[in-house]
Protein backbone atom coordinates (compact mmCIF):
# COMPACT_ATOMS: atom_id res chain seq x y z
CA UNK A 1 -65.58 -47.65 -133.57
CA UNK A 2 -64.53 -46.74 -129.86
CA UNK A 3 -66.40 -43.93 -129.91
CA UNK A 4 -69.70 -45.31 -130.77
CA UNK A 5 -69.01 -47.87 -128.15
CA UNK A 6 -69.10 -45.16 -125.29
CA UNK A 7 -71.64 -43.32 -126.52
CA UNK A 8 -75.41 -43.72 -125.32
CA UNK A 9 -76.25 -46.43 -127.82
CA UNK A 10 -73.04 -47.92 -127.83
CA UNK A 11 -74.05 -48.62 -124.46
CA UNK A 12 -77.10 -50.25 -124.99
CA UNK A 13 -75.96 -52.33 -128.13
CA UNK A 14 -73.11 -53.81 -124.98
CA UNK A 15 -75.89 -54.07 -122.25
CA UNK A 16 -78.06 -55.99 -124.36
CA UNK A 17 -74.80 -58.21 -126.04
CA UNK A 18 -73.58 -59.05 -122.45
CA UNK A 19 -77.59 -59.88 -121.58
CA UNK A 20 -78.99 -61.93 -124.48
CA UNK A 21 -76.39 -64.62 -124.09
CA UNK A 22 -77.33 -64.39 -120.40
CA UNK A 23 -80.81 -65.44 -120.86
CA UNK A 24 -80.61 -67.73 -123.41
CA UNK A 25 -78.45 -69.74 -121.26
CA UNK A 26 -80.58 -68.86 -118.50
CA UNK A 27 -83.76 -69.81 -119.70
CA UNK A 28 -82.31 -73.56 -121.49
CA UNK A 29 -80.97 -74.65 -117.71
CA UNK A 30 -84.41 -73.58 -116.31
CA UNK A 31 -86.57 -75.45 -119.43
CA UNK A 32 -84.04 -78.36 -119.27
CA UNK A 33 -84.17 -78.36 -114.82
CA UNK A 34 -87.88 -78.08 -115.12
CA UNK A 35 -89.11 -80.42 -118.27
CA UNK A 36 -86.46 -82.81 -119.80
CA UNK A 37 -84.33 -83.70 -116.33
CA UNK A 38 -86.39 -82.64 -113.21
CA UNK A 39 -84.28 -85.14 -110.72
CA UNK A 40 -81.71 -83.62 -108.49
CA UNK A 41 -78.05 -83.18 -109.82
CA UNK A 42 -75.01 -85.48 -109.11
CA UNK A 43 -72.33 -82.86 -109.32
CA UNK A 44 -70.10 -82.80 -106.41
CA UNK A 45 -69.95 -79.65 -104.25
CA UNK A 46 -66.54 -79.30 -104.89
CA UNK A 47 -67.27 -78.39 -108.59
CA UNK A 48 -69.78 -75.99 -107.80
CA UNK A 49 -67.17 -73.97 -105.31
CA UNK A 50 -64.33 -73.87 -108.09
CA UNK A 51 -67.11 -72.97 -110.95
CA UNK A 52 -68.09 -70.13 -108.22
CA UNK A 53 -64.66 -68.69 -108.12
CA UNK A 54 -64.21 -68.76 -112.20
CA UNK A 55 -67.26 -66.38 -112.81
CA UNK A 56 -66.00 -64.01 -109.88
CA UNK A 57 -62.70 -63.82 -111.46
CA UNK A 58 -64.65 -63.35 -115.20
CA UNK A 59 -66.64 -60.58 -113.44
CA UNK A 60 -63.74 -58.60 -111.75
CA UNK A 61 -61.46 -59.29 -114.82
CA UNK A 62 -64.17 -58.19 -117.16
CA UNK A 63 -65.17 -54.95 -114.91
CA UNK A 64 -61.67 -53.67 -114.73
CA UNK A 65 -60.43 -54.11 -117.98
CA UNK A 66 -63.77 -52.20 -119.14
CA UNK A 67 -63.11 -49.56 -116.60
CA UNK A 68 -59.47 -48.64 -117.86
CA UNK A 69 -60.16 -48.88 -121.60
CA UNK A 70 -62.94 -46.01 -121.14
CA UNK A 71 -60.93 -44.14 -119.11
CA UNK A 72 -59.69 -41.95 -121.92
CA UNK A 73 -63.27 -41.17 -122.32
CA UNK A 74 -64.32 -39.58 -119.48
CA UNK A 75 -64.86 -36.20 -119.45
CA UNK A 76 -62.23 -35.14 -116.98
CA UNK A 77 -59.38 -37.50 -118.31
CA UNK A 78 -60.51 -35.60 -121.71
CA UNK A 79 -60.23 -31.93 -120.59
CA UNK A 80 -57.32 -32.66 -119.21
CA UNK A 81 -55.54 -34.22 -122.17
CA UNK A 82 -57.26 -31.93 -124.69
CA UNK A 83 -55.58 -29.81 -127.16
CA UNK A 84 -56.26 -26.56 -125.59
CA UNK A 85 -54.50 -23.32 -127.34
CA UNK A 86 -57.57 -21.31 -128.12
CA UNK A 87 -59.69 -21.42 -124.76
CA UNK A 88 -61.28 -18.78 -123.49
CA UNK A 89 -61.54 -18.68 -120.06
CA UNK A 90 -64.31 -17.47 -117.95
CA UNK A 91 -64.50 -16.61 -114.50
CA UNK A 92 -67.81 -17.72 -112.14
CA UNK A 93 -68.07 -16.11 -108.66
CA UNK A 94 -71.46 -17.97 -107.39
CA UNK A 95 -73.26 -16.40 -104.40
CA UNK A 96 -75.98 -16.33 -103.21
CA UNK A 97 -78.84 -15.89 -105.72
CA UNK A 98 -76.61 -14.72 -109.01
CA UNK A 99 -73.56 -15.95 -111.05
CA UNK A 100 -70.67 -13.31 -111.67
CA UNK A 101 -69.27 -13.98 -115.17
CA UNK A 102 -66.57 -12.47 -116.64
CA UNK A 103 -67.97 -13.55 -120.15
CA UNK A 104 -71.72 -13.91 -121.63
CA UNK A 105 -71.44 -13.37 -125.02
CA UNK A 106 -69.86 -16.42 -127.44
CA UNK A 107 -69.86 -17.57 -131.08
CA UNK A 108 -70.55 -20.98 -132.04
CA UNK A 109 -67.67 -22.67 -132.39
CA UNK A 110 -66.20 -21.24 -129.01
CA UNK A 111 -64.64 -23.18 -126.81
CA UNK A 112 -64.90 -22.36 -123.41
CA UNK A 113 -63.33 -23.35 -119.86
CA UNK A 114 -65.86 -22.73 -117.10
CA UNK A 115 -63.91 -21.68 -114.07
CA UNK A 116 -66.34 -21.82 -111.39
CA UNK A 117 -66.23 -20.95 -107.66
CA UNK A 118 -69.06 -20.44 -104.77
CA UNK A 119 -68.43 -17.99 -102.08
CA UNK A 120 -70.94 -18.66 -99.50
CA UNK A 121 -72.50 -22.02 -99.78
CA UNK A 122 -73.71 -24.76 -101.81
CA UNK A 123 -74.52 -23.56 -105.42
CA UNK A 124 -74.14 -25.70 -108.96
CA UNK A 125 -73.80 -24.17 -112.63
CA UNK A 126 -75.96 -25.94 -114.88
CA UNK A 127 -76.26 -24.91 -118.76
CA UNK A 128 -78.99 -25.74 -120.67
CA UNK A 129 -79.28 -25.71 -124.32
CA UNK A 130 -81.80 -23.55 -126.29
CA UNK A 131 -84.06 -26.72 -126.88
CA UNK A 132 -84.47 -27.08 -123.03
CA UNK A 133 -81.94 -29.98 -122.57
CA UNK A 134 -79.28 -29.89 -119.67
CA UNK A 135 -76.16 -29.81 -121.48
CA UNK A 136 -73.96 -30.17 -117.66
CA UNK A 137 -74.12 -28.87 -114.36
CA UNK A 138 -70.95 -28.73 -112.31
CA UNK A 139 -71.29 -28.68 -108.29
CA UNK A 140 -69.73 -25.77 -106.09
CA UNK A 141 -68.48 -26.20 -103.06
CA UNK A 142 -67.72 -23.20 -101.14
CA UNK A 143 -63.84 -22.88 -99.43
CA UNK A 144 -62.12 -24.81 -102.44
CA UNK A 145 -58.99 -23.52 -103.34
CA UNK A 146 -59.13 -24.11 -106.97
CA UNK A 147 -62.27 -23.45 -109.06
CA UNK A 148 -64.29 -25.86 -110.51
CA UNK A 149 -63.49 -26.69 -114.54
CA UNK A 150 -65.44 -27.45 -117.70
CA UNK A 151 -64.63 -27.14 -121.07
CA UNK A 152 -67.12 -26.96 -123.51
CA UNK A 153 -67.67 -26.09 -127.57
CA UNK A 154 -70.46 -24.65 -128.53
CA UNK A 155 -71.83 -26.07 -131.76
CA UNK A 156 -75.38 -23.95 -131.85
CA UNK A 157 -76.70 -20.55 -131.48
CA UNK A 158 -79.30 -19.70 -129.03
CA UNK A 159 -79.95 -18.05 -125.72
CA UNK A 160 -78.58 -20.49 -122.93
CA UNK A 161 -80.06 -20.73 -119.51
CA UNK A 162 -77.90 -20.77 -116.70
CA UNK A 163 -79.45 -22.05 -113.52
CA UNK A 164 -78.59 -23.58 -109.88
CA UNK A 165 -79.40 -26.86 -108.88
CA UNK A 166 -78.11 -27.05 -105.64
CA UNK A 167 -81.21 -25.02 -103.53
CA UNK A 168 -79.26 -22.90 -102.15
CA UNK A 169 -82.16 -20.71 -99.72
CA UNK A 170 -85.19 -18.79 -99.84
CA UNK A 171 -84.50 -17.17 -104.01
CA UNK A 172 -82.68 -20.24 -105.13
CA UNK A 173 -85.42 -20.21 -107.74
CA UNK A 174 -84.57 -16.85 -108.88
CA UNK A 175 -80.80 -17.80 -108.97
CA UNK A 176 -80.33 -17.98 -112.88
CA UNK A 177 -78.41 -16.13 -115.80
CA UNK A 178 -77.96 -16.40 -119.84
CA UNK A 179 -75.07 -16.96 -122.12
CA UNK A 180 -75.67 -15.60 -125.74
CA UNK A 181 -74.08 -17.74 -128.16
CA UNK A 182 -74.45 -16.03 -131.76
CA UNK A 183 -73.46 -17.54 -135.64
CA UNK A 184 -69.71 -17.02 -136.43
């Protein structure tokens, strides 16, 4: 059940559960303000400060306890906690206008850790699937110590484009690669 809450439509089915309730409520006060009691309110101001201070606390409450129960989810909590024993590892040098891989060539199934570096200036790695869809794109940052990481499995077969996103000068269009990932 988690998972389907943290996924794209998990998302949405949240968004809308936190917002419906929101406008019902919102739009009763406005239809009872503007048709049933139109006069001015006799609520002290008091009431309205301490009322004020309850939803803040709801909000912040509500934001961080969201916040550390999806923490296990994000990506970089979950390479770092995954079950890693048969990686394979491949080196990216990034300069300017071509990627350096030690690896091209994969089976689906793989998985693979993305260690990626830039040597001269801004560059990204961004893989895209076979149907044209941006699968991620990881930023480079030249004079990092440690490389950039990404783990990923691939589940399909297909020619892969690799391309920068980052321009990077006058060929940054021409900056772009493949990775070949064939049927087991």
């Amino acid at each position: 059940m988690t998972d389907f809450i943290y996924s794209s439509w998990g998302a949405l089915v949240i968004t809308l559960l936190m917002q419906i309730p929101f406008l019902i409520i919102f739009f009763s006060v406005v239809n009872k303000k503007a048709f049933v009691d139109n006069v001015a309110a006799d609520t002290p101001a008091e009431k309205y400060t301490s009322t004020r201070y309850l939803w803040i606390a709801v909000v912040l409450i509500s934001f961080f306890v969201i916040n550390f129960a999806s923490v296990k989810y994000m990506p970089t909590f979950v390479e770092a906690n995954a079950e890693l024993s048969n990686v394979k590892d491949v080196d990216i040098s990034a300069t300017s206008w071509k990627f350096d891989m030690s690896e091209r060539s994969f089976k689906v199934g793989d998985t693979v850790r993305f260690l990626a570096k830039s040597e001269d200036t801004m560059h990204s790695f961004a893989l895209y699937h076979p149907d044209g869809g941006l699968l991620f794109t990881m930023m480079l940052m030249p004079g990092l110590e440690t490389a950039s990481a990404l783990v990923h499995t691939f589940d399909k077969p297909g020619v892969y484009m690799v391309r920068c996103l980052e321009y990077c000068g006058v060929n940054h269009h021409g900056m772009r690669s493949v990775i070949t990932v064939a049927e087991k």
